[in-house]
PDB file of N, CA and C in Angstrom:
ATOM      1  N   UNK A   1     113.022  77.921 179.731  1.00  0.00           N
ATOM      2  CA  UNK A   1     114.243  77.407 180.294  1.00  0.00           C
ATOM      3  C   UNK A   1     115.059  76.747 179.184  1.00  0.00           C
ATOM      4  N   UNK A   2     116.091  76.933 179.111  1.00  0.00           N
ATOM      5  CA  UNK A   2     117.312  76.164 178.406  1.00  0.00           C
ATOM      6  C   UNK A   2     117.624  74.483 178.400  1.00  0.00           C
ATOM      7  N   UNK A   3     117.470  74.062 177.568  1.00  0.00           N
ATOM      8  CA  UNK A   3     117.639  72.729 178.000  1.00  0.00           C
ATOM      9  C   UNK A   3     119.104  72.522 178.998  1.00  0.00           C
ATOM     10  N   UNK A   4     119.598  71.578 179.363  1.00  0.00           N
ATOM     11  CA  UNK A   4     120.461  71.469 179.769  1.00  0.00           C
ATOM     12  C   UNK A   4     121.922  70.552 178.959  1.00  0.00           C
ATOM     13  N   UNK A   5     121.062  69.808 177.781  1.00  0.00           N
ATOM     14  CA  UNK A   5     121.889  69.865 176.559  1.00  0.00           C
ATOM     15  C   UNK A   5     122.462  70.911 175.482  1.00  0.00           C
ATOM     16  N   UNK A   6     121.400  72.061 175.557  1.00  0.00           N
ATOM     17  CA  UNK A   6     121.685  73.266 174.658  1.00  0.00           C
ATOM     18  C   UNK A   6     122.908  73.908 175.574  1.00  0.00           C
ATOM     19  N   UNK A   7     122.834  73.921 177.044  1.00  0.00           N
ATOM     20  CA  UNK A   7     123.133  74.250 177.869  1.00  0.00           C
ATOM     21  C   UNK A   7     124.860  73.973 177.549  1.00  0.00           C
ATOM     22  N   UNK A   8     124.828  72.722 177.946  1.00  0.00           N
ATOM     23  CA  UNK A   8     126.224  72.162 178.199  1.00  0.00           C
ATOM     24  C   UNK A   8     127.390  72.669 176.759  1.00  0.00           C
ATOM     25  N   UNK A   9     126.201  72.154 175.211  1.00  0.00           N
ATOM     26  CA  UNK A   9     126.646  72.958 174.121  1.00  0.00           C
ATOM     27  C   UNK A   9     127.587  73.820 174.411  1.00  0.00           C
ATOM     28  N   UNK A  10     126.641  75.123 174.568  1.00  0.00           N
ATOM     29  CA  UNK A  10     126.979  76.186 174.589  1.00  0.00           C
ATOM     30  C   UNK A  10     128.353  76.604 175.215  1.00  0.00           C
ATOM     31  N   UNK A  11     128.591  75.970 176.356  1.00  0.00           N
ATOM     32  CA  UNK A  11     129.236  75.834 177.535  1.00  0.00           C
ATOM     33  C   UNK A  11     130.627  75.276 176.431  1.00  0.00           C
ATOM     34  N   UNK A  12     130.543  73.995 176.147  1.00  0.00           N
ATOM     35  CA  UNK A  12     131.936  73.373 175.354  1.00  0.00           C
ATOM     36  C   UNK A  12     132.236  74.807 174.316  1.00  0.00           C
ATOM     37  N   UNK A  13     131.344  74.835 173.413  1.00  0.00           N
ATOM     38  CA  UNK A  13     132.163  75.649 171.859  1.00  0.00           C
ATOM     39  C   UNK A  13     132.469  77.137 172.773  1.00  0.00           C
ATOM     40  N   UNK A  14     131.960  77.648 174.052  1.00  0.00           N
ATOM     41  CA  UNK A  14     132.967  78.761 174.534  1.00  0.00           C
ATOM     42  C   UNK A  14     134.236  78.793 174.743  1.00  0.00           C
ATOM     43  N   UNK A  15     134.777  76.785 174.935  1.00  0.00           N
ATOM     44  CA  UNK A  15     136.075  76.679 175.222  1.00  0.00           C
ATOM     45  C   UNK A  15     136.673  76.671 173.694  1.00  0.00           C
ATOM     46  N   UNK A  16     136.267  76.017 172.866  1.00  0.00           N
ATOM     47  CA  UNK A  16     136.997  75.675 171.690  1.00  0.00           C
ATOM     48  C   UNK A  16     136.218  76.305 170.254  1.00  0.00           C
ATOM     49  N   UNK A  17     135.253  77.836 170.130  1.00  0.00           N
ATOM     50  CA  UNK A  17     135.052  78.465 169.069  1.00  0.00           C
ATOM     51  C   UNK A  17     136.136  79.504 169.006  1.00  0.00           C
ATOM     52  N   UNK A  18     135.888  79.933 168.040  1.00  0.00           N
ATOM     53  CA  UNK A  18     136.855  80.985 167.046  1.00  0.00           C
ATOM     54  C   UNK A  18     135.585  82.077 167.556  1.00  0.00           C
ATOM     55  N   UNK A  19     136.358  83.110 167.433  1.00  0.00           N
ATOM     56  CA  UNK A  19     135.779  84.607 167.883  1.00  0.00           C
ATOM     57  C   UNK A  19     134.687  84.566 167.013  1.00  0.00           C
ATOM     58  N   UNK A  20     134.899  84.343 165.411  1.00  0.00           N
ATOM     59  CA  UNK A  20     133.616  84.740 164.935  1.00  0.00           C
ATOM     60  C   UNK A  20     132.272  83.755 165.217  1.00  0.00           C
ATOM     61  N   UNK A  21     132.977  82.356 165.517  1.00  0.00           N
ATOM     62  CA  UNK A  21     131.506  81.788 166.112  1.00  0.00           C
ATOM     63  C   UNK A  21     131.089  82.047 167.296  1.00  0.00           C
ATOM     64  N   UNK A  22     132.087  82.466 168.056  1.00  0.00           N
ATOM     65  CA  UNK A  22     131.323  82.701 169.522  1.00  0.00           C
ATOM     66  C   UNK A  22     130.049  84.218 168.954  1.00  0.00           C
ATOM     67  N   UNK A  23     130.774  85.375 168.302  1.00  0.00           N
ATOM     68  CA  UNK A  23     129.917  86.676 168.376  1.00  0.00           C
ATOM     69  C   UNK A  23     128.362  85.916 167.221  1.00  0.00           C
ATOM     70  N   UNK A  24     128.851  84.562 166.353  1.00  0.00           N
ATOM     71  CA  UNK A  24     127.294  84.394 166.051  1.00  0.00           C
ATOM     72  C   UNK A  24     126.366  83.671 167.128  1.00  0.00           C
ATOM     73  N   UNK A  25     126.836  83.144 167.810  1.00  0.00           N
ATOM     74  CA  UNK A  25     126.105  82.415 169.033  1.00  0.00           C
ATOM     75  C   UNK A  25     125.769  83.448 169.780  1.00  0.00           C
ATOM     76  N   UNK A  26     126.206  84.702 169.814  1.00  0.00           N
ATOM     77  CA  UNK A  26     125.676  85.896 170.700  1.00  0.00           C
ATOM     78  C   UNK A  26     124.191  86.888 170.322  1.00  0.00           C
ATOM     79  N   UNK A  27     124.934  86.321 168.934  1.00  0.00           N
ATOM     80  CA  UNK A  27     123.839  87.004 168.213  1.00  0.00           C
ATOM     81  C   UNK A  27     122.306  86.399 168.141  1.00  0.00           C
ATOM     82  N   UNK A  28     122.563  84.889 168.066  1.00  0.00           N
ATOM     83  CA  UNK A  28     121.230  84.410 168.079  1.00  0.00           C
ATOM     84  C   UNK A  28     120.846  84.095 169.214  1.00  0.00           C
ATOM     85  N   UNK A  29     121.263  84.535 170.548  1.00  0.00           N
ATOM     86  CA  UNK A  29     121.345  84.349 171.723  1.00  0.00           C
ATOM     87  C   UNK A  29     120.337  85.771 171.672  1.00  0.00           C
ATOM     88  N   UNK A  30     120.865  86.673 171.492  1.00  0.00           N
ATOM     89  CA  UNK A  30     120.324  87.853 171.721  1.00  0.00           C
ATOM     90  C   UNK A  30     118.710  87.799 170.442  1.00  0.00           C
ATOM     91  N   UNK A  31     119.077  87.364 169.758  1.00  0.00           N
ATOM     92  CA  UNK A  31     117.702  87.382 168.586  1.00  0.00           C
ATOM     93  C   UNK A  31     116.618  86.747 169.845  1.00  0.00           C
ATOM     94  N   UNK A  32     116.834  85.635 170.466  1.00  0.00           N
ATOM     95  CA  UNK A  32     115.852  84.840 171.372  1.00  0.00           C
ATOM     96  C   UNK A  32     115.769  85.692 172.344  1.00  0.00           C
ATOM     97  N   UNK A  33     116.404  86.685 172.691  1.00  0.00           N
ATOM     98  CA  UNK A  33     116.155  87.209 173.955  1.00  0.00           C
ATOM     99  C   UNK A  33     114.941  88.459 173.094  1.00  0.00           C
ATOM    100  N   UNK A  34     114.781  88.794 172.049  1.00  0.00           N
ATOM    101  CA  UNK A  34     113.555  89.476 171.424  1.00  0.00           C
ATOM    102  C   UNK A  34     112.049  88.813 171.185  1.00  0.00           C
ATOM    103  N   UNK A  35     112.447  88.150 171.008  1.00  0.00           N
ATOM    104  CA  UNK A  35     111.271  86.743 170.862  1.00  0.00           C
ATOM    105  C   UNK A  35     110.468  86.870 171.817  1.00  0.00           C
ATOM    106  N   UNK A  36     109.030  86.671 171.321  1.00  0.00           N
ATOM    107  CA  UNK A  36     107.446  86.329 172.166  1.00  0.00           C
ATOM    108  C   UNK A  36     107.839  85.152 172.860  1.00  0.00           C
ATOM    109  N   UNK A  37     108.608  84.293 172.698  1.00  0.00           N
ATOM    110  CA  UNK A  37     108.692  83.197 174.005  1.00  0.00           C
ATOM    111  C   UNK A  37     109.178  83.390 174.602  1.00  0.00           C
ATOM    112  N   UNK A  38     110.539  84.158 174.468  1.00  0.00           N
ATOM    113  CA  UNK A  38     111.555  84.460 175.620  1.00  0.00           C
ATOM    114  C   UNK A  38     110.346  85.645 176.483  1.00  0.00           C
ATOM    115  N   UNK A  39     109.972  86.247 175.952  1.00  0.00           N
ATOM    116  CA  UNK A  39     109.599  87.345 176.778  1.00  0.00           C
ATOM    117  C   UNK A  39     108.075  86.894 177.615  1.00  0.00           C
ATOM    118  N   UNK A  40     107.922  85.987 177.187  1.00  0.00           N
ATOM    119  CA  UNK A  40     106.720  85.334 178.269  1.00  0.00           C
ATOM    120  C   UNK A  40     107.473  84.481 179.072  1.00  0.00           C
ATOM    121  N   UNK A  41     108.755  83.614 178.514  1.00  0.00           N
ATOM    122  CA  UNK A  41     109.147  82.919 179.829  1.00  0.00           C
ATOM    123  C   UNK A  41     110.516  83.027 180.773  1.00  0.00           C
ATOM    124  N   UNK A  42     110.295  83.877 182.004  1.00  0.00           N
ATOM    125  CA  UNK A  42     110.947  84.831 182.707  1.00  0.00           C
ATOM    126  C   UNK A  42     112.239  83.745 182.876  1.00  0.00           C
ATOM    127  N   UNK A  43     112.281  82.286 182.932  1.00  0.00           N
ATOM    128  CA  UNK A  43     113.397  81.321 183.016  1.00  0.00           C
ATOM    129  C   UNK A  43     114.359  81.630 181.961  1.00  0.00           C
ATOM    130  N   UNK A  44     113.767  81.155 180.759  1.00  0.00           N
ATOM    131  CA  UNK A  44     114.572  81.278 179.480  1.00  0.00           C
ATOM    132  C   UNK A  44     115.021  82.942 179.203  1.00  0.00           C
ATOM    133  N   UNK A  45     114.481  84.026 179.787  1.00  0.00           N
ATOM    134  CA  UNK A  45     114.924  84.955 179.606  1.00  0.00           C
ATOM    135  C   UNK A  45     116.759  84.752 180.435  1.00  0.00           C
ATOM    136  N   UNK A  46     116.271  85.072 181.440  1.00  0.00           N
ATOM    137  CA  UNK A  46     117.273  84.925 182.170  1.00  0.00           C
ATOM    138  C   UNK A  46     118.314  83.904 182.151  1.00  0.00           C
ATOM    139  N   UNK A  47     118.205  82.541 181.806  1.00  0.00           N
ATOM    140  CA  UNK A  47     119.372  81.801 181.527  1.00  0.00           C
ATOM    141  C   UNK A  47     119.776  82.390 180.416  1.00  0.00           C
ATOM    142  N   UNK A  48     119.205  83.280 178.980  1.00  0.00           N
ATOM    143  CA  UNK A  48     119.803  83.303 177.944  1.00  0.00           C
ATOM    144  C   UNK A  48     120.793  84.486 178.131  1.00  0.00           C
ATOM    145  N   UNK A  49     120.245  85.434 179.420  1.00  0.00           N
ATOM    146  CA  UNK A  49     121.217  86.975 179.281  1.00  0.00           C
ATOM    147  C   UNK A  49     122.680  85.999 180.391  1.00  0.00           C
ATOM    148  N   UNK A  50     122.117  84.878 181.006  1.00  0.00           N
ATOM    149  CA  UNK A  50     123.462  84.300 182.044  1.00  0.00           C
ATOM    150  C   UNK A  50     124.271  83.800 180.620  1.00  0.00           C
ATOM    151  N   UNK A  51     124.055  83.292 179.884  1.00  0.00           N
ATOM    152  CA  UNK A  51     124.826  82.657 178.594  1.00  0.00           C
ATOM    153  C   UNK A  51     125.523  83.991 177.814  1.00  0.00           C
ATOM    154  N   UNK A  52     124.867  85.026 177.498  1.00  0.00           N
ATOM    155  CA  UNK A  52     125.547  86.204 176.691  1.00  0.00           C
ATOM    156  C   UNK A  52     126.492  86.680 177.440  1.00  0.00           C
ATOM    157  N   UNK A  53     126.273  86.633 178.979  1.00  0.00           N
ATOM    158  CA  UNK A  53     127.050  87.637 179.706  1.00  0.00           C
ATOM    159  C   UNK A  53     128.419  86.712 179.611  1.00  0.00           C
ATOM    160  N   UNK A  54     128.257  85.134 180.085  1.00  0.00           N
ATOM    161  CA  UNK A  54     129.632  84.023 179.509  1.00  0.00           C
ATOM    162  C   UNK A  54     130.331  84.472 178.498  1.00  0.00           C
ATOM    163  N   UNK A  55     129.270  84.454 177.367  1.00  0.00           N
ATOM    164  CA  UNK A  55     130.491  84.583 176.119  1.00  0.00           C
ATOM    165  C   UNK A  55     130.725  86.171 176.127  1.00  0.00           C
ATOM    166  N   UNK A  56     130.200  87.426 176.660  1.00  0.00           N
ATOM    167  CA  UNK A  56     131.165  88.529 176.642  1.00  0.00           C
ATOM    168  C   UNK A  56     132.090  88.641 177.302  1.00  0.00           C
ATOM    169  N   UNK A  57     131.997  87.274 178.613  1.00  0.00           N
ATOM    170  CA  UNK A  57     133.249  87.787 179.867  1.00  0.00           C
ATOM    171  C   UNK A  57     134.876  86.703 178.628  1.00  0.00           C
ATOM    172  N   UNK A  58     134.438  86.236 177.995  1.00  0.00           N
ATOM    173  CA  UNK A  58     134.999  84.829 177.059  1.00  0.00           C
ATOM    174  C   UNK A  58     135.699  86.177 176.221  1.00  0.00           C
ATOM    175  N   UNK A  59     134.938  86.432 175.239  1.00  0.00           N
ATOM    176  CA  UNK A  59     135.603  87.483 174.404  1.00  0.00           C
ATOM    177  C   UNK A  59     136.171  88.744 174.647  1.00  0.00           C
ATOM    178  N   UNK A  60     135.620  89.289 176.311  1.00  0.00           N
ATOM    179  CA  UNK A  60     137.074  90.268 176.695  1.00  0.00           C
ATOM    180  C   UNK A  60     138.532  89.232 177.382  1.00  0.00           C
ATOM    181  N   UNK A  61     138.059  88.060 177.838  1.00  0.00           N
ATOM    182  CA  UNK A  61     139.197  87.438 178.135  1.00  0.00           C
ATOM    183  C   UNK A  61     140.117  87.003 177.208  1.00  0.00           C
ATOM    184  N   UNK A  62     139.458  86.516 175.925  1.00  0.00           N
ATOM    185  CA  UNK A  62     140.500  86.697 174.292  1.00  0.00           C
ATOM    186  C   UNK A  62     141.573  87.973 174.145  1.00  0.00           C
ATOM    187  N   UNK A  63     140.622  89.270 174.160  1.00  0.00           N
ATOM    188  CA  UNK A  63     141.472  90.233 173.945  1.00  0.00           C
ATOM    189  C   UNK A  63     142.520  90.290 174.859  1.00  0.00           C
ATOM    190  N   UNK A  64     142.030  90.656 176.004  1.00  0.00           N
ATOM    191  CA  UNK A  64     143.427  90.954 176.500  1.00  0.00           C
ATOM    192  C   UNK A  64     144.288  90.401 176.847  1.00  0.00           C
ATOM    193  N   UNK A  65     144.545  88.772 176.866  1.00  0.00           N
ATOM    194  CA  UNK A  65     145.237  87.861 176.270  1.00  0.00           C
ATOM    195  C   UNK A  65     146.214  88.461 174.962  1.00  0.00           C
ATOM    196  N   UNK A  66     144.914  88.914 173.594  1.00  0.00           N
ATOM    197  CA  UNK A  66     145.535  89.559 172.624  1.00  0.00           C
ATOM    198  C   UNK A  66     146.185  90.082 172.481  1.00  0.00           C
ATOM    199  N   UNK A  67     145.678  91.236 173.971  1.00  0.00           N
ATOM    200  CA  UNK A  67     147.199  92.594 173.514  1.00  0.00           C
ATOM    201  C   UNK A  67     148.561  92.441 174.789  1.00  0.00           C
ATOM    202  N   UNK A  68     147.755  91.499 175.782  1.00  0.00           N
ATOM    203  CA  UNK A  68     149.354  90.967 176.497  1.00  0.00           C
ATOM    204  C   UNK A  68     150.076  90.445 175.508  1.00  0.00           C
ATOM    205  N   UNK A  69     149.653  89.543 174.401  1.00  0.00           N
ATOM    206  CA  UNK A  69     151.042  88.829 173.632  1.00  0.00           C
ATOM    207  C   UNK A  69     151.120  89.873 172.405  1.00  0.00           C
ATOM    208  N   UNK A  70     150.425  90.917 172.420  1.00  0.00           N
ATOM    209  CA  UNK A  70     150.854  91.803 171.427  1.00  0.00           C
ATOM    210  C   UNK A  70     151.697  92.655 171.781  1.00  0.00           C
ATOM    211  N   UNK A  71     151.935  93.077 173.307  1.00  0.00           N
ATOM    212  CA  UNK A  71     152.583  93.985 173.979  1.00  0.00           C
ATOM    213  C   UNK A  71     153.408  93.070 173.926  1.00  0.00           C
ATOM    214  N   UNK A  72     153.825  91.814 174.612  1.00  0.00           N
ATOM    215  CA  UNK A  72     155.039  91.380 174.574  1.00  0.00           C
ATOM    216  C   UNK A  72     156.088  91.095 173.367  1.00  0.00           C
ATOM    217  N   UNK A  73     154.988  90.814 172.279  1.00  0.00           N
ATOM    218  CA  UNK A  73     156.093  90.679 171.047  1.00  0.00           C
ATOM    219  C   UNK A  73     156.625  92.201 170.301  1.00  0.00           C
ATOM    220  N   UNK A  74     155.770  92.881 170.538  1.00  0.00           N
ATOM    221  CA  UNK A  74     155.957  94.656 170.230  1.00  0.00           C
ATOM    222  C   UNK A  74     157.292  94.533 170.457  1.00  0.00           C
ATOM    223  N   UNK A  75     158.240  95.397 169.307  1.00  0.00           N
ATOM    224  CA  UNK A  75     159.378  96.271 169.809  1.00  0.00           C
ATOM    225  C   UNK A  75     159.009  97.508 170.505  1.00  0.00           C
ATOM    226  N   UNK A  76     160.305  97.349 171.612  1.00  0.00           N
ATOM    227  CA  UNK A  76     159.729  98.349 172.108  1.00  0.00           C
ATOM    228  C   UNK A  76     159.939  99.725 171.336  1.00  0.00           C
ATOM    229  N   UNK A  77     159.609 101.226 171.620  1.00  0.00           N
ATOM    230  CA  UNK A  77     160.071 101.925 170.532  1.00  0.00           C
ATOM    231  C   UNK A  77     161.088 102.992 171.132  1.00  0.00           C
ATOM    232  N   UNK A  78     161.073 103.548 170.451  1.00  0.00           N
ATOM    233  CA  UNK A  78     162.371 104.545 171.182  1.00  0.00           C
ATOM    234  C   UNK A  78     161.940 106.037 171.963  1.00  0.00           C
ATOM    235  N   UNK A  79     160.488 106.040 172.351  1.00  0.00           N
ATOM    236  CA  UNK A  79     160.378 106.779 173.502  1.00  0.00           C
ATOM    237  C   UNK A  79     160.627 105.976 174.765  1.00  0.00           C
ATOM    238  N   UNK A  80     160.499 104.993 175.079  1.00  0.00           N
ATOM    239  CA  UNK A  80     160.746 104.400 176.645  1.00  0.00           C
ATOM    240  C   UNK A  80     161.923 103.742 176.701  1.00  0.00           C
ATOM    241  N   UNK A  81     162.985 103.776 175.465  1.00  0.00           N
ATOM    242  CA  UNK A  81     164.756 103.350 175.700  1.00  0.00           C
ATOM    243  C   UNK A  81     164.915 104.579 176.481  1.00  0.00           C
ATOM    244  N   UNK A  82     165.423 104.327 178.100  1.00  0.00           N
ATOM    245  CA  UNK A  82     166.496 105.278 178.698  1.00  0.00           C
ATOM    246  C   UNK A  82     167.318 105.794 178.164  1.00  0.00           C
ATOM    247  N   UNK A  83     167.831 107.421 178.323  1.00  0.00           N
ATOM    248  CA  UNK A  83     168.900 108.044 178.202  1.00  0.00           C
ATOM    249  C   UNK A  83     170.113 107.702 178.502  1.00  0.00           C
ATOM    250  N   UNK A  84     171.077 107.385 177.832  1.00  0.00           N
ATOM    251  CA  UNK A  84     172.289 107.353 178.324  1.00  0.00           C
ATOM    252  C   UNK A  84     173.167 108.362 179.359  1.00  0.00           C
ATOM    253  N   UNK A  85     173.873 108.020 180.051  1.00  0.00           N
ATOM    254  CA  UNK A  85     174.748 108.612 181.275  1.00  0.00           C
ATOM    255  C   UNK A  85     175.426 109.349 180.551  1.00  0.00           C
ATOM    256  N   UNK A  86     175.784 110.757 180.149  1.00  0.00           N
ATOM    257  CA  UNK A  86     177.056 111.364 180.079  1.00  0.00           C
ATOM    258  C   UNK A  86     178.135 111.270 181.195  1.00  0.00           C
ATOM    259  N   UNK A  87     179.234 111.418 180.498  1.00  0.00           N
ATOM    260  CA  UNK A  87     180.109 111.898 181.836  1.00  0.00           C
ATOM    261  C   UNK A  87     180.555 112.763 181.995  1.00  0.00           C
ATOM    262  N   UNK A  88     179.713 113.823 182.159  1.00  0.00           N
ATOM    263  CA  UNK A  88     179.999 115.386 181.842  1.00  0.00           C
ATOM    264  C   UNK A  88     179.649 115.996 183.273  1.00  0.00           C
ATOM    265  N   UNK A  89     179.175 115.187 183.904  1.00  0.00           N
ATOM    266  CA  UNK A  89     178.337 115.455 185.273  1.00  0.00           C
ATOM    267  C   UNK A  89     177.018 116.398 185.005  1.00  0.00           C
ATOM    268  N   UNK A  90     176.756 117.265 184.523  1.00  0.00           N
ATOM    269  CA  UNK A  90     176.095 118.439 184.047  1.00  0.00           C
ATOM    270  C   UNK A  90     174.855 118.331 184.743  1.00  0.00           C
TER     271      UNK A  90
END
């Protein structure tokens, strides 16, 4: 089982790490989930995959954040400017 100090940790630096510390906290998240202790103790297994699955739902919620303000600052380009009206009727 997870302490509930490692716990809470974990919990804060999801609000306030930088992408690359969150993917190393994933990583050694996942190193423990290989481990002879994790795999004898069915608690700590499982709180550690509830913690990975946090910080992956964390780091797809970054991105697409990312590419909403990337789409919004994008020019747009000149396939989706409308055609202008002739007045030719045609």
């Amino acid at each position: 089982m997870i302490s509930k100090e490692t716990h809470a940790f974990i919990m804060n630096r999801l609000e306030t790490a930088k992408q690359a510390e969150l993917l190393v906290i994933k990583d050694e998240l996942q190193e423990l989930l290989r481990s002879p202790i994790c795999a004898g103790d069915k608690k700590l297994w499982k709180d550690t995959k509830k913690l990975i699955k946090k910080i992956n739902e964390e780091i797809d919620a970054r991105y697409d954040l990312y590419l909403a303000e990337k789409l919004r600052t994008q020019p747009k380009s000149a396939s989706v400017v409308p055609l202008r009206q002739t007045g030719s009727g045609v």
